[in-house]
Protein backbone atom coordinates (compact mmCIF):
# COMPACT_ATOMS: atom_id res chain seq x y z
CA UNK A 1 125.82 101.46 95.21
CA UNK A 2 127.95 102.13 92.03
CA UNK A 3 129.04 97.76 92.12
CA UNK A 4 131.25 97.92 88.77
CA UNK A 5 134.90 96.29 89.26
CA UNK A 6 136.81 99.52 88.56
CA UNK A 7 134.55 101.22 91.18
CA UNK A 8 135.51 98.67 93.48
CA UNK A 9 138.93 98.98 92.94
CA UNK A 10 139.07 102.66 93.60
CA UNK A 11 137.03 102.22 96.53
CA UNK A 12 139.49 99.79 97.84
CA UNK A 13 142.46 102.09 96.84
CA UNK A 14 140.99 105.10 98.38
CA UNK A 15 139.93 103.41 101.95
CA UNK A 16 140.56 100.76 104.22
CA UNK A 17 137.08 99.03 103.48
CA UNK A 18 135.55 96.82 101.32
CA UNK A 19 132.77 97.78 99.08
CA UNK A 20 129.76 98.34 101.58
CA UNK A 21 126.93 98.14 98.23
CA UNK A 22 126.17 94.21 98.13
CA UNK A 23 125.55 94.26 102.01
CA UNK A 24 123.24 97.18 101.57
CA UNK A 25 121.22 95.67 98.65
CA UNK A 26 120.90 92.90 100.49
CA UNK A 27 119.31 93.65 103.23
CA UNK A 28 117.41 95.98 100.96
CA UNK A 29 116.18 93.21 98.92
CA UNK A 30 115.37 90.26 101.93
CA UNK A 31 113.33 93.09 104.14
CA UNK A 32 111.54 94.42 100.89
CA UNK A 33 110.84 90.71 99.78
CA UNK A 34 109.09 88.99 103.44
CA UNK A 35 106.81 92.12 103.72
CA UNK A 36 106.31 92.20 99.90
CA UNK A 37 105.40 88.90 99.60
CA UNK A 38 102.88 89.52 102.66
CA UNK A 39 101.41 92.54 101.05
CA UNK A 40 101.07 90.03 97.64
CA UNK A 41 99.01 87.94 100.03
CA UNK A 42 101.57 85.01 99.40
CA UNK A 43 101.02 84.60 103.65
CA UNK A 44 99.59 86.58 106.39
CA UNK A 45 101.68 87.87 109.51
CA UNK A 46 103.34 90.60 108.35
CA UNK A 47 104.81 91.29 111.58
CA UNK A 48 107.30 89.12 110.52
CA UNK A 49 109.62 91.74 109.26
CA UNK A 50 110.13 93.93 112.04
CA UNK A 51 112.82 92.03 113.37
CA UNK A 52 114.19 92.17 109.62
CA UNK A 53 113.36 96.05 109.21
CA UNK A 54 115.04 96.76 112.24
CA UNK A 55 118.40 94.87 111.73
CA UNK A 56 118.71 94.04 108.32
CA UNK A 57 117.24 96.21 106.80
CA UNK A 58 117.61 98.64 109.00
CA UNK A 59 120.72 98.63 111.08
CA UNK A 60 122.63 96.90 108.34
CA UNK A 61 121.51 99.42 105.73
CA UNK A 62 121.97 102.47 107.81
CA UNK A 63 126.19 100.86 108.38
CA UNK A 64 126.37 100.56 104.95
CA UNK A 65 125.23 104.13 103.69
CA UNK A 66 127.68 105.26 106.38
CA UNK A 67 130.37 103.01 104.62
CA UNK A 68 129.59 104.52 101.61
CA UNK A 69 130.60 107.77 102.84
CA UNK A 70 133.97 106.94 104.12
CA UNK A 71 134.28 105.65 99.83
CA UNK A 72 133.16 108.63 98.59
CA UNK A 73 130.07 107.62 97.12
CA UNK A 74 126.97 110.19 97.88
CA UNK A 75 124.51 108.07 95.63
CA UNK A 76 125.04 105.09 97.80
CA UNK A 77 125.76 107.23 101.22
CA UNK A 78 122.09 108.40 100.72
CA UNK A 79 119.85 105.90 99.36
CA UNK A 80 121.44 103.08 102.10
CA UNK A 81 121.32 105.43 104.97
CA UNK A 82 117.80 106.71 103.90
CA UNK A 83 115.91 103.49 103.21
CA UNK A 84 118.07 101.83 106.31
CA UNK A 85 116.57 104.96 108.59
CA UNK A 86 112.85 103.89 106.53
CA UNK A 87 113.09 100.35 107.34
CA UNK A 88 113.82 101.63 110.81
CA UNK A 89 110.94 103.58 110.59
CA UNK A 90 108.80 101.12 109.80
CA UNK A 91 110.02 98.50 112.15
CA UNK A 92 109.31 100.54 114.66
CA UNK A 93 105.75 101.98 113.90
CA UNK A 94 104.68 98.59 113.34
CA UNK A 95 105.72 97.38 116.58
CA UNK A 96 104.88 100.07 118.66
CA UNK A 97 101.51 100.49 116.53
CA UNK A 98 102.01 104.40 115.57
CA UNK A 99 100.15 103.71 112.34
CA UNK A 100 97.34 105.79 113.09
CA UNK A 101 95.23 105.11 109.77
CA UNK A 102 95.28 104.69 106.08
CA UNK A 103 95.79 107.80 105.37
CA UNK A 104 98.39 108.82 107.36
CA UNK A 105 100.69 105.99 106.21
CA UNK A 106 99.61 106.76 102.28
CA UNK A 107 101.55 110.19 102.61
CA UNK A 108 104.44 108.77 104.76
CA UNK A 109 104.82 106.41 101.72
CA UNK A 110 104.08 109.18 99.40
CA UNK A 111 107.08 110.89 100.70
CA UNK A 112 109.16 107.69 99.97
CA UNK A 113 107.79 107.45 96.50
CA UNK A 114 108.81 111.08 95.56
CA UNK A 115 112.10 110.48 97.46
CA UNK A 116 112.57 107.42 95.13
CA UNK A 117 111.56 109.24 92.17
CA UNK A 118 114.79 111.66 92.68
CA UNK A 119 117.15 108.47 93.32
CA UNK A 120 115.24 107.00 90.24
CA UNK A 121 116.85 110.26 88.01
CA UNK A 122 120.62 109.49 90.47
CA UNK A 123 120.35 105.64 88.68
CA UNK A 124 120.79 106.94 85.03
CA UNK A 125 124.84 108.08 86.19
CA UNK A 126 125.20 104.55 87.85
CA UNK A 127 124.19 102.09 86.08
CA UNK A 128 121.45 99.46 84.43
CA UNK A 129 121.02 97.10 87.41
CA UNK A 130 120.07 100.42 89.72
CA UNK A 131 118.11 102.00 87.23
CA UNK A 132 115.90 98.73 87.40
CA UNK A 133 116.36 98.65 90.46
CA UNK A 134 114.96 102.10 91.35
CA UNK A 135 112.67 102.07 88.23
CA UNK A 136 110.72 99.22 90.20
CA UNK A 137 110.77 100.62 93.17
CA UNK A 138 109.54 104.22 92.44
CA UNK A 139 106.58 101.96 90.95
CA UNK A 140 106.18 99.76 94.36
CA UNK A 141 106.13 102.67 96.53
CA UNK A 142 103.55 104.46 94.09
CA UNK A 143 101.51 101.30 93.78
CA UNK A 144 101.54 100.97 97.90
CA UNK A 145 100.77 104.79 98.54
CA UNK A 146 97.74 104.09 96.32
CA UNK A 147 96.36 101.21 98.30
CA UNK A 148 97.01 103.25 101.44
CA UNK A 149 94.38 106.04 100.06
CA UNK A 150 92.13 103.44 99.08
CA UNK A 151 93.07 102.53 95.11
CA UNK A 152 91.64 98.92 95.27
CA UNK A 153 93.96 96.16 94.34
CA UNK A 154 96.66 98.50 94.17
CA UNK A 155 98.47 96.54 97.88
CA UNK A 156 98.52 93.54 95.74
CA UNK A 157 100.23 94.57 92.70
CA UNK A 158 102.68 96.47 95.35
CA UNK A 159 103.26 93.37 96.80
CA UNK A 160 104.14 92.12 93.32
CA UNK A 161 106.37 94.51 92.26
CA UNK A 162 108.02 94.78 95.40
CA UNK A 163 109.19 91.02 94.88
CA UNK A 164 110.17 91.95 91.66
CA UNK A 165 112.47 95.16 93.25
CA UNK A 166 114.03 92.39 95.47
CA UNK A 167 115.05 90.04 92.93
CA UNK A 168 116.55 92.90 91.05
CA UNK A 169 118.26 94.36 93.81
CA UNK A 170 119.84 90.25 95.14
CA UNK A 171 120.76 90.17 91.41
CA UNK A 172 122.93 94.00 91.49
CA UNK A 173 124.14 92.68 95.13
CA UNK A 174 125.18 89.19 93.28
CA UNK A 175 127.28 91.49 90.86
CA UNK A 176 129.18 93.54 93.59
CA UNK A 177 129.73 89.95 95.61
CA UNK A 178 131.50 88.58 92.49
CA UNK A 179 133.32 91.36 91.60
CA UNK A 180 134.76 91.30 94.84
CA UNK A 181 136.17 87.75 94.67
CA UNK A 182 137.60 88.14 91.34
CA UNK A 183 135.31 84.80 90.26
CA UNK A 184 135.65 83.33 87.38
CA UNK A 185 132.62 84.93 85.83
CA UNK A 186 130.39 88.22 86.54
CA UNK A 187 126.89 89.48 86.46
CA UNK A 188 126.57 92.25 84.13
CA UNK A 189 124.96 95.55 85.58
CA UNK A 190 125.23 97.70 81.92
CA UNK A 191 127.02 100.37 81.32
CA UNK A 192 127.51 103.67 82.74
CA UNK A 193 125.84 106.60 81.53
């Protein structure tokens, strides 16, 4: 997930393949946007993501983290293999209906949030565009673990930030996209800490 030009380069020196980060943040950011905007009550029929949460952002994700492996990079190895294997995950519960209640889905998401939380700390070596990134969505899956064990209002403003987390994350893909075409201009992602 580390989308900076020089980054790139080495990646592309060092392997046979191109950067695999803008393919994971996107299908990152589309999956986390449709159910997002359902859980912002923008629409109903949420079941509308499963087939994105088990291909894009699933499948896709979970090639990408692998990608990042062959680079080198653990940071983006784990958070695109993990939240590809999540939107598996939930893809399938949802389809198969093994949500058995609230509660049971708060801690599942609980786990995420703490999980996020640690690649939240990963971010501040990166740089600015994933710290946002992961800033907003340590606060989504915190804010959607709270609905789940009743915090009222709480889905909503999940819903909100998630859309928020997938602009952010299209804008750090964006980045890595033109970086890779040497265009004519870039998207800045700040510095490296």
């Amino acid at each position: 997930m580390a989308l900076t030009a020089d980054t790139q380069r080495a990646a592309a020196a060092s392997s046979s393949i191109a950067n695999p980060g803008p393919l994971g943040l996107c299908g990152f950011a589309l999956t986390t946007f449709v159910l997002s905007s359902a859980n912002a009550g923008l629409f109903t029929g949420a079941s509308i993501v499963i087939g994105l949460a088990l291909f894009y952002g699933g499948l896709a994700q979970l090639l990408a983290g692998m990608w990042e492996f062959k680079t080198g990079n653990t940071f983006g190895a784990t958070a695109f293999t993990s939240y590809g294997a999540f939107w598996l995950a939930v893809g399938a519960s949802l389809q198969l209906n093994l949500i058995p209640n609230h509660a049971a889905f708060g801690f599942f998401l609980l786990g995420w949030t703490i999980f996020t939380a640690i690649m939240f700390l990963g971010t501040f070596r990166v740089n600015t565009a994933l710290v946002v990134v992961f800033g907003l969505l340590t606060l989504t899956f915190l804010a959607l673990t709270l609905a789940e064990f009743g915090v009222s209002g709480m889905g909503t403003i999940g819903g909100y930030l998630g859309i928020v987390t997938a602009l952010a994350a299209w804008y750090t893909a964006a980045s890595g996209i033109l970086a890779s075409l040497k265009s004519p201009f870039s998207l800045p992602v700040g510095p490296r800490n």
